[in-house]
Protein backbone atom coordinates (compact mmCIF):
# COMPACT_ATOMS: atom_id res chain seq x y z
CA UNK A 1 -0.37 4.06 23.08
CA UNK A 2 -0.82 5.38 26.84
CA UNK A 3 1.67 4.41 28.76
CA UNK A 4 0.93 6.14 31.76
CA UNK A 5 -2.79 4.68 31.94
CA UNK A 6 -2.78 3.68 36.00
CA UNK A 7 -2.29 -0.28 36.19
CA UNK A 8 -5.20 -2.51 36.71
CA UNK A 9 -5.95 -6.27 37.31
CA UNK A 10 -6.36 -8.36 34.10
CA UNK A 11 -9.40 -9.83 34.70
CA UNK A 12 -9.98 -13.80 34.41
CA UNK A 13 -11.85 -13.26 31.14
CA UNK A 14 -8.80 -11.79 29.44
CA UNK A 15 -7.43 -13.68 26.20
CA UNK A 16 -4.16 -14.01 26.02
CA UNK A 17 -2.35 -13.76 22.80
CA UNK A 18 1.36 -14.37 21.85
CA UNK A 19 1.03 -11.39 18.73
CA UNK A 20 -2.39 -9.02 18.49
CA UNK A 21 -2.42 -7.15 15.37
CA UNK A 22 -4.76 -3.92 14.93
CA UNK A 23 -5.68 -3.19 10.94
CA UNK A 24 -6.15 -5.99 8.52
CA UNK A 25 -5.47 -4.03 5.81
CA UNK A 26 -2.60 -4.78 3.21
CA UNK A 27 0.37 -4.99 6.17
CA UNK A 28 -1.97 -6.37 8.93
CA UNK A 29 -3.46 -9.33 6.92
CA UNK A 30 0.09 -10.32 5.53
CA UNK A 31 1.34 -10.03 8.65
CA UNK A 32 -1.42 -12.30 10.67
CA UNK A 33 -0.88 -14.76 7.71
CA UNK A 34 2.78 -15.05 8.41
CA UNK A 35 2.40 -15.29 12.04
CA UNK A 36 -0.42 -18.06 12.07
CA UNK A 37 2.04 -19.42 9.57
CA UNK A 38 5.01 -20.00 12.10
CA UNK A 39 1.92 -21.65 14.73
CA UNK A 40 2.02 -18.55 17.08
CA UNK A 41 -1.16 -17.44 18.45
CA UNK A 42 -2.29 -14.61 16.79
CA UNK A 43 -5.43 -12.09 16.67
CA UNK A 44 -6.35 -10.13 14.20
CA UNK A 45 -8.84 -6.90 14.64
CA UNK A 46 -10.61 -4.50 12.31
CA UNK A 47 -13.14 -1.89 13.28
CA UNK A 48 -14.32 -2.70 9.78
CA UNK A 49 -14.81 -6.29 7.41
CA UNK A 50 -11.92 -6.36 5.35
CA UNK A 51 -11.32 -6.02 2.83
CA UNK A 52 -13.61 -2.75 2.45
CA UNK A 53 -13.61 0.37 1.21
CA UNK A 54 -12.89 2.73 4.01
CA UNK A 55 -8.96 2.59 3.45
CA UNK A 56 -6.06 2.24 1.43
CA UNK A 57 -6.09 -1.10 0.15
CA UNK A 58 -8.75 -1.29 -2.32
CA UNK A 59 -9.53 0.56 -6.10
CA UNK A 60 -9.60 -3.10 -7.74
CA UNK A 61 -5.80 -2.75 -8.99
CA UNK A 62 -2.60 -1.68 -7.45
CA UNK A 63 0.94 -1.46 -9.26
CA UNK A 64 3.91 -2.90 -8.51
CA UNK A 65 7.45 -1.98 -10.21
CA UNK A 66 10.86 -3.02 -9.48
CA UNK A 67 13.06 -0.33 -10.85
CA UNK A 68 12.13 1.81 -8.03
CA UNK A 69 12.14 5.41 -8.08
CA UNK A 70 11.63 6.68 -4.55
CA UNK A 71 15.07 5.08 -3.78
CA UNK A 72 16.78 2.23 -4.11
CA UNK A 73 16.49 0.47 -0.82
CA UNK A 74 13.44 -0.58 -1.57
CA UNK A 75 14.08 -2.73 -4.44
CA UNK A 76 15.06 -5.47 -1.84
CA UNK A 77 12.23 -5.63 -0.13
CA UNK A 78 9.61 -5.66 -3.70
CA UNK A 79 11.83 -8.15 -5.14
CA UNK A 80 10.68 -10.61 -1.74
CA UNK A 81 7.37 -9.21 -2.06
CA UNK A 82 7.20 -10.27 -5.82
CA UNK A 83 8.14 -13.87 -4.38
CA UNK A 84 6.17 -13.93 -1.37
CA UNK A 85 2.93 -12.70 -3.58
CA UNK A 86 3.34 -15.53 -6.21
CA UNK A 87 4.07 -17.72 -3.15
CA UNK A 88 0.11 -16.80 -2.20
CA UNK A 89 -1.09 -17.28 -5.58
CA UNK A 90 -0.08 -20.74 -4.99
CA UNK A 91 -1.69 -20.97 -1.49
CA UNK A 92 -5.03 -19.11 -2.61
CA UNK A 93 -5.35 -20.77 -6.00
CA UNK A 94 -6.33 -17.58 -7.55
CA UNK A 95 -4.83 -14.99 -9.89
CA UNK A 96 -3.12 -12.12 -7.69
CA UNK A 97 -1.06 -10.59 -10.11
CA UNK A 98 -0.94 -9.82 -13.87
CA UNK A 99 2.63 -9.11 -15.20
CA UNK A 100 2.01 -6.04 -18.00
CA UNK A 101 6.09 -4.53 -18.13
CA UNK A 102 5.69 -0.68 -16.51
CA UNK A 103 6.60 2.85 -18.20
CA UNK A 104 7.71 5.10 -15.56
CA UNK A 105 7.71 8.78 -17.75
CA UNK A 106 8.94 12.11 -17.71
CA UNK A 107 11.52 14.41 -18.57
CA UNK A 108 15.03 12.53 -18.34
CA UNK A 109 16.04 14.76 -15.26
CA UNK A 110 12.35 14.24 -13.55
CA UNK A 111 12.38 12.69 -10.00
CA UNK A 112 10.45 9.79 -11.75
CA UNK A 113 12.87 8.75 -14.35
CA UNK A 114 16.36 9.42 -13.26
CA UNK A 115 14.92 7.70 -9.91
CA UNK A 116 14.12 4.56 -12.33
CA UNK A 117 17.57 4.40 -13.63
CA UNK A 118 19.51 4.89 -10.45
CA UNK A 119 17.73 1.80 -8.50
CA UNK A 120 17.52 -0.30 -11.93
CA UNK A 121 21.36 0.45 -12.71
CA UNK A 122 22.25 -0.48 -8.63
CA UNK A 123 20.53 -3.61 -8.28
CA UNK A 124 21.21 -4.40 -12.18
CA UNK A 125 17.93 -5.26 -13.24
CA UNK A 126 16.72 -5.66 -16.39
CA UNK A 127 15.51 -1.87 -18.21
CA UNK A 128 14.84 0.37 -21.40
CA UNK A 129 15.15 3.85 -21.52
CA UNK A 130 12.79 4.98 -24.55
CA UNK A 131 12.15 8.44 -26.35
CA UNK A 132 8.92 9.41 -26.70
CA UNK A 133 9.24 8.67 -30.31
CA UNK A 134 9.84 4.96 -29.52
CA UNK A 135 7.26 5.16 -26.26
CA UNK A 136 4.28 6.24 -29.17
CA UNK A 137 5.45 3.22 -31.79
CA UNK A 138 5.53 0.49 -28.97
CA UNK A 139 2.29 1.73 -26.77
CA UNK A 140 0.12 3.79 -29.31
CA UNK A 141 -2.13 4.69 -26.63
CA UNK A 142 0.55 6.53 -24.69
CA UNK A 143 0.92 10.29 -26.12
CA UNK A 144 4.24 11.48 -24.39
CA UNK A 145 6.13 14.97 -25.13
CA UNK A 146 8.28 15.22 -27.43
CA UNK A 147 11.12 16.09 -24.58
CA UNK A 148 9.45 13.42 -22.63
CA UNK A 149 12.01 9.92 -21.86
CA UNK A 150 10.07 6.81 -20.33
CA UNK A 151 12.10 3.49 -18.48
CA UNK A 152 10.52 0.50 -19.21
CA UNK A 153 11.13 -2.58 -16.85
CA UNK A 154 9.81 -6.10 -17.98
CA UNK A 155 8.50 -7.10 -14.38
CA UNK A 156 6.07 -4.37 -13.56
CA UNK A 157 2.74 -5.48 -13.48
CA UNK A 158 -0.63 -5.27 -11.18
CA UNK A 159 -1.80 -6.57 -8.19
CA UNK A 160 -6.09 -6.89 -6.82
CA UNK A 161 -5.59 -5.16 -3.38
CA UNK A 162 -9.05 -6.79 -2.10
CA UNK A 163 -8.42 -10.45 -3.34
CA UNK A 164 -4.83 -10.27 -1.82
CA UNK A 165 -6.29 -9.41 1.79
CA UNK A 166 -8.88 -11.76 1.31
CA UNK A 167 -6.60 -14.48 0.39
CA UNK A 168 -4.41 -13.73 3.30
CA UNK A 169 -7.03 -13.36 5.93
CA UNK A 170 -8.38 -16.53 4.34
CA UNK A 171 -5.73 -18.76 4.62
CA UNK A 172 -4.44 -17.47 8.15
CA UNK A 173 -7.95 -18.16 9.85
CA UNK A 174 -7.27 -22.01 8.23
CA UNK A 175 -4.09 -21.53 9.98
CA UNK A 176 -5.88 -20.96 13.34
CA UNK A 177 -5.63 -17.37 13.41
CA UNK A 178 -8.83 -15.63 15.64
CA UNK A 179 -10.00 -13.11 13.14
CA UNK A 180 -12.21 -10.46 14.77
CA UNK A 181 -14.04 -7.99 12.64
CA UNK A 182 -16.32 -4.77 13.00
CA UNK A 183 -14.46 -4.48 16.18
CA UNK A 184 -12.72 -0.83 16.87
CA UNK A 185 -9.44 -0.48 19.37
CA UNK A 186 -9.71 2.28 21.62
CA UNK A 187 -6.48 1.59 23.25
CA UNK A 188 -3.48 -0.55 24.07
CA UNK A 189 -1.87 -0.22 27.54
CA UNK A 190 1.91 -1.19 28.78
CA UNK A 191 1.59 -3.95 31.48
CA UNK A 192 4.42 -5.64 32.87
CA UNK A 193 2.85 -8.83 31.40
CA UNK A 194 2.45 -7.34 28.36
CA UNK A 195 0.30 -5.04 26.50
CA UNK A 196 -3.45 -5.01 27.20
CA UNK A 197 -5.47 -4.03 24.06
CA UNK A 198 -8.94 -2.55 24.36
CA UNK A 199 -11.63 -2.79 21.83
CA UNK A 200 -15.06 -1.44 22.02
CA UNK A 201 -16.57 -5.21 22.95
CA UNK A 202 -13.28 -6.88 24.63
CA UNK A 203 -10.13 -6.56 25.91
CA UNK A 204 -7.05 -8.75 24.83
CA UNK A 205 -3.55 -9.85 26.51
CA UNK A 206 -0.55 -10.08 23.93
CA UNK A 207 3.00 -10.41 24.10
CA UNK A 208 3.51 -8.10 21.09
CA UNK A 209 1.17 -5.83 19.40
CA UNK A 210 1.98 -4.90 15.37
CA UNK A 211 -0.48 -1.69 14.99
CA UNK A 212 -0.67 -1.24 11.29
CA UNK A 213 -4.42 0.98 11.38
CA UNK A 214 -3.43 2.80 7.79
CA UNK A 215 -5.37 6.20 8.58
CA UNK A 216 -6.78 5.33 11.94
CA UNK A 217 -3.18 4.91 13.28
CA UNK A 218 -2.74 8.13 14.89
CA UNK A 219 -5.57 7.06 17.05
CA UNK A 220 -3.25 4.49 18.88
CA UNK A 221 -0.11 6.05 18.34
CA UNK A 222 -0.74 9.38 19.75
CA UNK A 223 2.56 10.68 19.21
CA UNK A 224 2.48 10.65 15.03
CA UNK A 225 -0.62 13.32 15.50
CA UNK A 226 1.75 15.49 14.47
CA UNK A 227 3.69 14.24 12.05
CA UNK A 228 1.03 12.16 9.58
CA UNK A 229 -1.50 13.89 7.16
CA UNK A 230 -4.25 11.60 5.17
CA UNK A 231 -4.44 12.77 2.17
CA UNK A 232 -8.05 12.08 -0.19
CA UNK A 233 -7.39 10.15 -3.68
CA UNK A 234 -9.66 9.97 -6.24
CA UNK A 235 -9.56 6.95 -8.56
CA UNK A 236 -11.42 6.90 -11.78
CA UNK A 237 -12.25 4.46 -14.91
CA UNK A 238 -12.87 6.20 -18.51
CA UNK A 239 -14.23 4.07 -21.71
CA UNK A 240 -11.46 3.82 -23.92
CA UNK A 241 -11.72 4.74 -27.28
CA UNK A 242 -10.34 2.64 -29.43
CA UNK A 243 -10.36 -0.63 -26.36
CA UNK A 244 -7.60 -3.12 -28.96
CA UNK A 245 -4.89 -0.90 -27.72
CA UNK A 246 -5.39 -0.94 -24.13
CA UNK A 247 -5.40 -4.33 -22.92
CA UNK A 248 -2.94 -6.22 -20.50
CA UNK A 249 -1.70 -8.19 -23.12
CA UNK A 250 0.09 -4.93 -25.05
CA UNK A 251 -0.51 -1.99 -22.82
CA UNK A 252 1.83 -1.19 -19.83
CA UNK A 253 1.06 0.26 -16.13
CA UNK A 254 2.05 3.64 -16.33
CA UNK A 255 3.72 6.59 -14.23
CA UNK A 256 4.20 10.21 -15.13
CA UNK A 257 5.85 12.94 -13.60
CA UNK A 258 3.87 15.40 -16.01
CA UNK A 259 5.10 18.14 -14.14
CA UNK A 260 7.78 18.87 -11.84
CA UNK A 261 6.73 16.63 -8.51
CA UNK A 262 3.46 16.58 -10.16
CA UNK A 263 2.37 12.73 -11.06
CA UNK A 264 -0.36 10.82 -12.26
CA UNK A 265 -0.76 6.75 -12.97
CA UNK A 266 -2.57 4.38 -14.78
CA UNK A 267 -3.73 0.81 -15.90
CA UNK A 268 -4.61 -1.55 -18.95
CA UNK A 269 -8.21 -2.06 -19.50
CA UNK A 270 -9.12 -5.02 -17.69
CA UNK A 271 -12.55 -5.28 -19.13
CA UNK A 272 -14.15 -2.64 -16.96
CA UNK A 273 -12.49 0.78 -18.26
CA UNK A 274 -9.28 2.53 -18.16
CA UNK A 275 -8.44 3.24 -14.46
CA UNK A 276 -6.28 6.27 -14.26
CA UNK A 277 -5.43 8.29 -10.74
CA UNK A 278 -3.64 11.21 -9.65
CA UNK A 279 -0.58 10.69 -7.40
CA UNK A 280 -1.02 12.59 -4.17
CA UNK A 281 -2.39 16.47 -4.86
CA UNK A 282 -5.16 15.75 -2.99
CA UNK A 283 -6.75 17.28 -0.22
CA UNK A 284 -5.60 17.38 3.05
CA UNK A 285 -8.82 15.52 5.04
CA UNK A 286 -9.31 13.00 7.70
CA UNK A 287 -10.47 9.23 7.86
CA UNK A 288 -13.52 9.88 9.93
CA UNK A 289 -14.89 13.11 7.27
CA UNK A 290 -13.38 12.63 4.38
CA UNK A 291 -15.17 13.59 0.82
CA UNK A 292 -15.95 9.95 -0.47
CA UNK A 293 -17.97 11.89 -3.77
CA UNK A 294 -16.57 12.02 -6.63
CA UNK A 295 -17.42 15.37 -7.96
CA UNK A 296 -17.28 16.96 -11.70
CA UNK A 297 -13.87 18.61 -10.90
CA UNK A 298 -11.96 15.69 -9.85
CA UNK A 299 -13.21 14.24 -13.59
CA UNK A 300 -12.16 17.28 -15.70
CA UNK A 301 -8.96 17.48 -13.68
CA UNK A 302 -8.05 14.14 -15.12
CA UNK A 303 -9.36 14.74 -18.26
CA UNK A 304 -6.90 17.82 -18.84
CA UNK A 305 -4.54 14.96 -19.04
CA UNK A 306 -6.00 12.15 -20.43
CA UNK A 307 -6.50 14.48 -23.85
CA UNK A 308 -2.70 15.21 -23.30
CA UNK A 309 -1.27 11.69 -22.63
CA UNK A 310 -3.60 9.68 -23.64
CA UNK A 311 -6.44 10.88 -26.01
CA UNK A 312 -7.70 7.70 -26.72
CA UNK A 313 -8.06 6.82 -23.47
CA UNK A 314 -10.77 9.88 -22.81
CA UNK A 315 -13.90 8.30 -23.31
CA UNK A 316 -17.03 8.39 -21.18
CA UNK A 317 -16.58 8.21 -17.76
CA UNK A 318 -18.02 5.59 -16.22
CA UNK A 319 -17.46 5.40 -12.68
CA UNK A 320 -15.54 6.78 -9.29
CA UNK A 321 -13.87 5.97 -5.50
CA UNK A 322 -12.30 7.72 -3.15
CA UNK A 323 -9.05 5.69 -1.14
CA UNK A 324 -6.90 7.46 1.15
CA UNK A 325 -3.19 7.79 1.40
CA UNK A 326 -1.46 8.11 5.19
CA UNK A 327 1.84 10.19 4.49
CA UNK A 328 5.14 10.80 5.95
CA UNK A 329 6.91 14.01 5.82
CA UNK A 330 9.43 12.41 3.77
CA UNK A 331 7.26 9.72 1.81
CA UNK A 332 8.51 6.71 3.57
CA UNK A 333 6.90 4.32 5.37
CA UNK A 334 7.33 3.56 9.20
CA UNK A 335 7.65 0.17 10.28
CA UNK A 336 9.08 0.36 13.93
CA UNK A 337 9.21 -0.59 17.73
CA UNK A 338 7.63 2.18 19.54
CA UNK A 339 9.66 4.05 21.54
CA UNK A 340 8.44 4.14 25.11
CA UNK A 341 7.32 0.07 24.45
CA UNK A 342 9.14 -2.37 22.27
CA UNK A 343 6.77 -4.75 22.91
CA UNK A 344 4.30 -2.37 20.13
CA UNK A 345 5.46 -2.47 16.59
CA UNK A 346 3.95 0.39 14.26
CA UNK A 347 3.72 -0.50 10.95
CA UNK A 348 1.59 0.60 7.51
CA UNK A 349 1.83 4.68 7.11
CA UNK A 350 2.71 3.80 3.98
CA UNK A 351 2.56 7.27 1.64
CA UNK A 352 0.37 6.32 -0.89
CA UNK A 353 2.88 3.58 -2.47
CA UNK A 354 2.98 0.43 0.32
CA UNK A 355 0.27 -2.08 -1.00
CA UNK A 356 2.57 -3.86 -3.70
CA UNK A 357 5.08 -4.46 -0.59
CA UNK A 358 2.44 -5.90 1.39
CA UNK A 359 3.49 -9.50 1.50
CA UNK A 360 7.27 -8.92 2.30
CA UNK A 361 6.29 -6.35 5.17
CA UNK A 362 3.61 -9.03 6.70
CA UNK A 363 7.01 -11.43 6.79
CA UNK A 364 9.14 -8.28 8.14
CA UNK A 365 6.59 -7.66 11.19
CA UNK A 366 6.28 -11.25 11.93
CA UNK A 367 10.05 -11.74 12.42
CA UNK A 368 10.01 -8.29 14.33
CA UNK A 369 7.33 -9.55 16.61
CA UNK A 370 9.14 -13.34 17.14
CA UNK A 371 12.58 -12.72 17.03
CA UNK A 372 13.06 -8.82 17.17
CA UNK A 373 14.45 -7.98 13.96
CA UNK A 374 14.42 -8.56 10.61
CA UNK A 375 16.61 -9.52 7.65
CA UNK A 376 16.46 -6.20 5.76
CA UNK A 377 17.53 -2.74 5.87
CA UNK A 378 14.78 -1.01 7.75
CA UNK A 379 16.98 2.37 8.65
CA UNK A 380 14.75 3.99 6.00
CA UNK A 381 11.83 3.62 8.17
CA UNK A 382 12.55 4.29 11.37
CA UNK A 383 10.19 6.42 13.35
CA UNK A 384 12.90 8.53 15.37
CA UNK A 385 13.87 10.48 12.08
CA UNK A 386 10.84 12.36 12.64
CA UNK A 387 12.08 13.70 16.27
C-alpha cells in the first residue's frame, strides 16, 4: 500500500464500497461470503476466475486435523472452521468435507508428533497414540519404522479447496455481493475518505480493504517484500496397488515427519489415485515464473518414499500440479491491520497449511473489517513480530 501517493479527486464515477476485498482465494471468498452475509456492501476482485489454478487453494483435496501440531492456538480457530464449513455444506447443498480420522507420524520426539499430543492433551480432544506395530495392523497400507509412533485423531478428514470457494463465492453473489473477476489491483491508496483501490479497468472507494492476494500479496503490501518467500509444491496421484486398502472408508489422511523437519502428506483414494505431496522443500520461486511442470525428479523424489511408507501405494503415476505456498519466517499466518492504515487488513500468507481454516478466518476478517476485532487470539499472527 502507498501511502504517500499525492492526493487526488475521486472522480464521480467512483464506486463506493463499505468492505473491498483483493484475492478470492480460500480467505478472500470466505471472507466476502461473511460480509455479504451481515448485508454490508462488499466487492470482491481477482486478477484471475476463481477458483483456478494459479494459487494455493486448489490440488482437488486439502486436510484438515484438529490435534494440531504447529501449536496449540490454533485448535480454536479449526474447531470454528470445522463448524463454519459444515455450516456451508448446508448452504451449498454439496459435499465439502469427508471425515477419514488422520495419522500424524514420526518418531515420538518429532516436531510432528509430540506437537499432536501437546495441542490434543490442552484442548482435551479425543486421540491415540499408536506404535508402528499397531499403525501396520489398523492401516495396512501405511509401512511406518519400526521406531516410528503415529497420533491418530477421529475428526481429521478432507476438504475440496475449489468446490469450497466456489460455494462461497456462489452464495455471497446471491447475497448481493459485486464479484469482479480477471481484474488485477495495481494499488490501494490512503484517502481521508477512505482507501481508493486501483485495478487495471476501475478504480473503487471502500471503507475497509481485507487484502488476502496469497502469492501476489507482496505486490500491495510492499513492506512484506522482504519478509515472504513462495515456495513451488508439487502434488502428485500414483495408482495404488492393491486400491481395497486405500479408500476413505478405512484409510486415513496422513502426515510424516520422515526426517527431522523433513515432511510429506497424503490422501485416501478417492477414485482418481493416491494423492501424496511433499511438505515445503520446494524451491524458492515466484508467482509470476514459477515451474508449473512436473518433471521426472519431482516423481522419483516421491517415489523414494512411497516404496518406504507406503509400497502399495507406488503404482503408475498418473498425473501432476504445481500449487504454491506463501511463507512466513516462522510458519504462521498474518492476519492484521496494516500499520501505517488500519483501515487495510492483510490477511492469507498462510505457510502452506491455511486452506482448512478458511471459513473461520473469512468470519475473523469480517468482524475485523465491521467492528475492529475479533473473538479469538490473533497475537500469533500479528505482522509487527516480523520488525
Amino acid at each position: 500500500m502507498d501511502a504517500h501517493t499525492p492526493c487526488r479527486m475521486i472522480s464521480a464515477e467512483t464506486v463506493v464500497y463499505d468492505v473491498v476485498v483483493v484475492g478470492l482465494g480460500a480467505m478472500g471468498s470466505a471472507a466476502v461470503y461473511r460480509l455479504a452475509r451481515r448485508g454490508v456492501k462488499v466487492l470482491g476482485l481477482d486478477r484471475f476466475e476463481p477458483p483456478h489454478t494459479f494459487g494455493s487453494s486448489r490440488g482437488e483435496t486439502r486436510v484438515i486435523r484438529e490435534a494440531y501440531f504447529e501449536h496449540p492456538s490454533y485448535v480454536p480457530l479449526v474447531q470454528r472452521a470445522y463448524d463454519l464449513w459444515a455450516e456451508l455444506e448446508r448452504e451449498a447443498e454439496e459435499q465439502l468435507y469427508v471425515k477419514t480420522g488422520g495419522l500424524m507420524i514420526g518418531d515420538r520426539e518429532s516436531t510432528v508428533v509430540h506437537g499432536a499430543i501437546q495441542s490434543a492433551r490442552e484442548h482435551r480432544l479425543p486421540h491415540e497414540v499408536l506404535g508402528s506395530a499397531e499403525i501396520r495392523k489398523r492401516y495396512t497400507g501405511l509401512n511406518p519404522a519400526d521406531e516410528m509412533v503415529g497420533v491418530l485423531e477421529p475428526r481429521a478428514g478432507i476438504l475440496f479447496p475449489e468446490k469450497c470457494v466456489a460455494a462461497h463465492l456462489r452464495l455471497a453473489k446471491k447475497l448481493g455481493a459485486e464479484i469482479r473477476t480477471n481484474e488485477r489491483v495495481v494499488g490501494c491508496e490512503s484517502k481521508p475518505e477512505g482507501i481508493l483501490v486501483r485495478s487495471d479497468t476501475g478504480k473503487y472507494l471502500a471503507r475497509r480493504v481485507i487484502v488476502s492476494a496469497g502469492p501476489w500479496v507482496m505486490e500491495l503490501v510492499r513492506e512484506l517484500g522482504a519478509v515472504l518467500q513462495v515456495e513451488r509444491q508439487v502434488l502428485l496421484w500414483f495408482e495404488t496397488l492393491e486400491k481395497e486398502i486405500f479408500g476413505p472408508e478405512r484409510f486415513p489422511i496422513h502426515l510424516w515427519e520422515y526426517e527431522p523437519d523433513k515432511m510429506f502428506y497424503g490422501f485416501p483414494d478417492l477414485g482418481s489415485g493416491l494423492k501424496v505431496a511433499f511438505h515445503h522443500q520446494g524451491e524458492i520461486t515466484d508467482a509470476a515464473w514459477v515451474k508449473r511442470e512436473v518433471t521426472e525428479g519431482d516423481i522419483a523424489a516421491m517415489r523414494t518414499l512411497l516404496g518406504k511408507y507406503l509400497p502399495a501405494g507406488n503404482g503408475r503415476f498418473l498425473r501432476g500440479t504445481v500449487c504454491l505456498y506463501t511463507n512466513t519466517p516462522d510458519g504462521h499466518f498474518i492476519i492484521d491491520k496494516h500499520p501505517r492504515d488500519e483501515r487495510v487488513i492483510v490477511a492469507s500468507p498462510c505457510s502452506g497449511h491455511g486452506f482448512k481454516f478458511g471459513s473461520a478466518i473469512g468470519e475473523v476478517l469480517a468482524d475485523l473489517a465491521i467492528g475492529g476485532k475479533s473473538r479469538f487470539d490473533l497475537s500469533l499472527f500479528r505482522l509487527g513480530r516480523f520488525n
